[in-house]
N, C-alpha and C. Protein backbone atom coordinates (compact mmCIF):
# COMPACT_ATOMS: atom_id res chain seq x y z
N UNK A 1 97.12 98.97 69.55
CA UNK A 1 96.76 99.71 70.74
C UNK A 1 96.97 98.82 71.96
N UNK A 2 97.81 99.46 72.90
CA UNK A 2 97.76 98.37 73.86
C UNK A 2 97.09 98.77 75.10
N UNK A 3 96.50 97.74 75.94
CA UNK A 3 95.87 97.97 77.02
C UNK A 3 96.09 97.56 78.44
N UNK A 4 95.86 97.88 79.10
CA UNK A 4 96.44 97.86 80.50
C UNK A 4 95.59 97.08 81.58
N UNK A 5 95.89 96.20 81.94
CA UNK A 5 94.42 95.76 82.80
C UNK A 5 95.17 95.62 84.41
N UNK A 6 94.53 96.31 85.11
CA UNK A 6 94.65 96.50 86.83
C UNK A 6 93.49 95.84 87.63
N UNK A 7 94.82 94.96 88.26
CA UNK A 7 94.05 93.73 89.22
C UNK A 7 94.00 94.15 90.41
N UNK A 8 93.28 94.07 91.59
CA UNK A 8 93.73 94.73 93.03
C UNK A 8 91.96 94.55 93.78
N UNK A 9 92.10 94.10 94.89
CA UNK A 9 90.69 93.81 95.46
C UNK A 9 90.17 95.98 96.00
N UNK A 10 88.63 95.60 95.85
CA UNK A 10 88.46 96.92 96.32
C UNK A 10 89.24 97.81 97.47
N UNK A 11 89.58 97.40 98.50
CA UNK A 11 90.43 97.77 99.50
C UNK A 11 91.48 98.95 99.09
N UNK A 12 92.29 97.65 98.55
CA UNK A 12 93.63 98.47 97.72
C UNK A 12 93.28 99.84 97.12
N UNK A 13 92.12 99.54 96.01
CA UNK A 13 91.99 100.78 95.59
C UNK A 13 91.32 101.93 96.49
N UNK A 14 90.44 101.68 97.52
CA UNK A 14 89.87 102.52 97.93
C UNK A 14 91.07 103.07 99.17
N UNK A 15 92.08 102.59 99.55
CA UNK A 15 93.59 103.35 100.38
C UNK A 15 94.25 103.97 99.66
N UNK A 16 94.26 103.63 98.35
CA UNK A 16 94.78 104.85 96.84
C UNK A 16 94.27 106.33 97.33
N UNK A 17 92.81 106.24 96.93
CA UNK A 17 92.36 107.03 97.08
C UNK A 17 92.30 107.76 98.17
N UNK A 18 92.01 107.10 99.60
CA UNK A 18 91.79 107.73 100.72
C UNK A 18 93.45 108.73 100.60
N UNK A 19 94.55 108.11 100.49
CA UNK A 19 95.81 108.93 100.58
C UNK A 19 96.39 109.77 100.04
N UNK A 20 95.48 109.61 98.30
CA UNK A 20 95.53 110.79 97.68
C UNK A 20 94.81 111.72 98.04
N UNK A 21 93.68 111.69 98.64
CA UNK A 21 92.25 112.79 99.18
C UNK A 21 93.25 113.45 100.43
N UNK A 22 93.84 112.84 101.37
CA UNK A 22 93.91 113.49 102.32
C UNK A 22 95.71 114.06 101.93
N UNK A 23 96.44 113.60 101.02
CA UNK A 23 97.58 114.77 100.40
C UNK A 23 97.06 115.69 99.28
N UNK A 24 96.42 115.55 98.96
CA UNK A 24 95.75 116.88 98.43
C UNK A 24 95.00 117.88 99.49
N UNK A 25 94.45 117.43 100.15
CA UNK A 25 93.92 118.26 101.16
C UNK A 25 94.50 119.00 102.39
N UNK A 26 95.53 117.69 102.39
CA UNK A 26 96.90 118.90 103.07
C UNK A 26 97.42 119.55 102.47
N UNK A 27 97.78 119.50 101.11
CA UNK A 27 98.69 120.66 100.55
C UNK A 27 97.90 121.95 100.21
N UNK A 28 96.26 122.02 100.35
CA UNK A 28 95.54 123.07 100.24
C UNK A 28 94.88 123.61 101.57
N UNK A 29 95.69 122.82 102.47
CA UNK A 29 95.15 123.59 104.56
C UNK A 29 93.53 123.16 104.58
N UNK A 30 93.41 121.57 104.25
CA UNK A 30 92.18 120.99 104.13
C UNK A 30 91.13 121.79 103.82
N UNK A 31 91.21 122.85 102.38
CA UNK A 31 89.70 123.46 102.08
C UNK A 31 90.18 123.00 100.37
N UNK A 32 88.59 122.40 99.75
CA UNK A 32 88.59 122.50 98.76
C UNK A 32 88.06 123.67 97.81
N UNK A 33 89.60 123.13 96.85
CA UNK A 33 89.26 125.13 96.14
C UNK A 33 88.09 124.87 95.15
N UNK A 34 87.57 125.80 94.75
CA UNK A 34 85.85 126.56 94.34
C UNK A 34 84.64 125.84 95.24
N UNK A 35 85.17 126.09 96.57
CA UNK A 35 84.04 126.25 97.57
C UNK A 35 83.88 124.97 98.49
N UNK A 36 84.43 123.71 97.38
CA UNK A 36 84.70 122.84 98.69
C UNK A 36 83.30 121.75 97.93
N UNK A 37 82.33 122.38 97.07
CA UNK A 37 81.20 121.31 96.82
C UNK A 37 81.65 120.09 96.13
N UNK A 38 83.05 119.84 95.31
CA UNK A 38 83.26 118.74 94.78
C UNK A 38 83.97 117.66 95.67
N UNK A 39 83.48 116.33 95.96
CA UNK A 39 84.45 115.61 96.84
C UNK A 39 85.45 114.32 95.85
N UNK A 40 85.45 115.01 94.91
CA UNK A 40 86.03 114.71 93.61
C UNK A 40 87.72 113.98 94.07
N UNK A 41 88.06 112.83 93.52
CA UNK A 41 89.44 111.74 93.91
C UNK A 41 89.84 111.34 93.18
N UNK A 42 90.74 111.65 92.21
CA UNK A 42 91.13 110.72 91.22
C UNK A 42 92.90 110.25 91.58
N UNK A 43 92.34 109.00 91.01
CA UNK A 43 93.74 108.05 90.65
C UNK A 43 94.18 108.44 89.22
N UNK A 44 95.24 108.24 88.93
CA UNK A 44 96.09 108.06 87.47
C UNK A 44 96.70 106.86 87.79
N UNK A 45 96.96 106.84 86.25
CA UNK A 45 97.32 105.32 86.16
C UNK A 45 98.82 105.11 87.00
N UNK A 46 99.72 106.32 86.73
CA UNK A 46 101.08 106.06 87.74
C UNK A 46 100.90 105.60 89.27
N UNK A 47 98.99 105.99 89.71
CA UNK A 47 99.18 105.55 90.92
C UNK A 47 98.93 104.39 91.44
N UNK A 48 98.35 103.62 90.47
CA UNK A 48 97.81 101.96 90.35
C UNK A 48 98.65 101.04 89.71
N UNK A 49 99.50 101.85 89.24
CA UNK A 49 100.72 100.60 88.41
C UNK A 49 101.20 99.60 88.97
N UNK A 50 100.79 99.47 90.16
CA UNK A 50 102.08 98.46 91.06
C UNK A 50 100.49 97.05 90.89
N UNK A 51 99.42 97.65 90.21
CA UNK A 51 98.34 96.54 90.09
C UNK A 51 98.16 95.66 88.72
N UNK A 52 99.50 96.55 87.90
CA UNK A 52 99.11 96.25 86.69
C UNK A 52 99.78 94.61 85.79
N UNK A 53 98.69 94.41 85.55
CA UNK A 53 98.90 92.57 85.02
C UNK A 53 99.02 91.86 86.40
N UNK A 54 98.01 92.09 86.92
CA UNK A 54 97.82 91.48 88.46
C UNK A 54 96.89 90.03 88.32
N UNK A 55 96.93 89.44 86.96
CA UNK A 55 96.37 88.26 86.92
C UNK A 55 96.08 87.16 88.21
N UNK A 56 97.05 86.96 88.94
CA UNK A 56 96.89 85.95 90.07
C UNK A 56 95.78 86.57 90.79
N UNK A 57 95.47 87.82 91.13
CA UNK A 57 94.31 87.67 92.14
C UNK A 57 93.04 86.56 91.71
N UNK A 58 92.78 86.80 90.63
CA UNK A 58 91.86 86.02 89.93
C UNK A 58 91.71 84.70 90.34
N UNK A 59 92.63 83.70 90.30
CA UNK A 59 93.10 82.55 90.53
C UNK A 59 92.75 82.59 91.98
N UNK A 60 93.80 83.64 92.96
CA UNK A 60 93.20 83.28 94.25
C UNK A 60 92.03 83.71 95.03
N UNK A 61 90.84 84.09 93.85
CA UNK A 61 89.32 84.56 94.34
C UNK A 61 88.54 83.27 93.98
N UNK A 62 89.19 82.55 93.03
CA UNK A 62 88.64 81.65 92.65
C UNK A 62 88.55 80.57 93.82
N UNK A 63 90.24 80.42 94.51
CA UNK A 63 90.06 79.47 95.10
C UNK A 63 89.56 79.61 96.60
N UNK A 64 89.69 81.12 97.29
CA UNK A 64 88.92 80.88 98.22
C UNK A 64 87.85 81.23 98.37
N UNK A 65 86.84 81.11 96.88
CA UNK A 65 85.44 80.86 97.07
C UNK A 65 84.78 79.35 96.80
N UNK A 66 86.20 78.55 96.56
CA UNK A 66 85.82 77.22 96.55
C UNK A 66 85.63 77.33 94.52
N UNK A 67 85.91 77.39 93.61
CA UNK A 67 85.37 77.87 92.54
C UNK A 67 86.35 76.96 91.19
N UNK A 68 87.81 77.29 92.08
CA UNK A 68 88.63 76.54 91.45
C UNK A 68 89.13 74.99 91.25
């Protein structure tokens, strides 16, 4: 079984999201369909791939917290 591990500081992921929320919301004339109560965002993995085997961040959290 193989597994996938995605490196990327919160930021990154949370501009994923913001850009998927607001192209989905344009392609539906900004109303969410069954009423709008879910503020529901998902990523797939095709949209985080460019994070994947992102080992070095690691290394450079280490070093500019002094750690390394």
């Amino acid at each position: 079984m193989e597994q996938d591990f995605l490196f990327a500081l919160n930021v990154a992921y949370k501009k994923k999201i913001v850009a998927r929320y607001l192209a989905f919301m344009e392609r539906h004339g900004y109303r969410r369909p069954g009423g709008g109560a879910s503020l529901q965002a998902i990523l797939n993995i095709k949209d985080v791939s460019e994070f994947e085997d992102g080992w070095i961040i690691l290394s450079d959290y280490h070093t500019e917290d002094g750690l390394a």
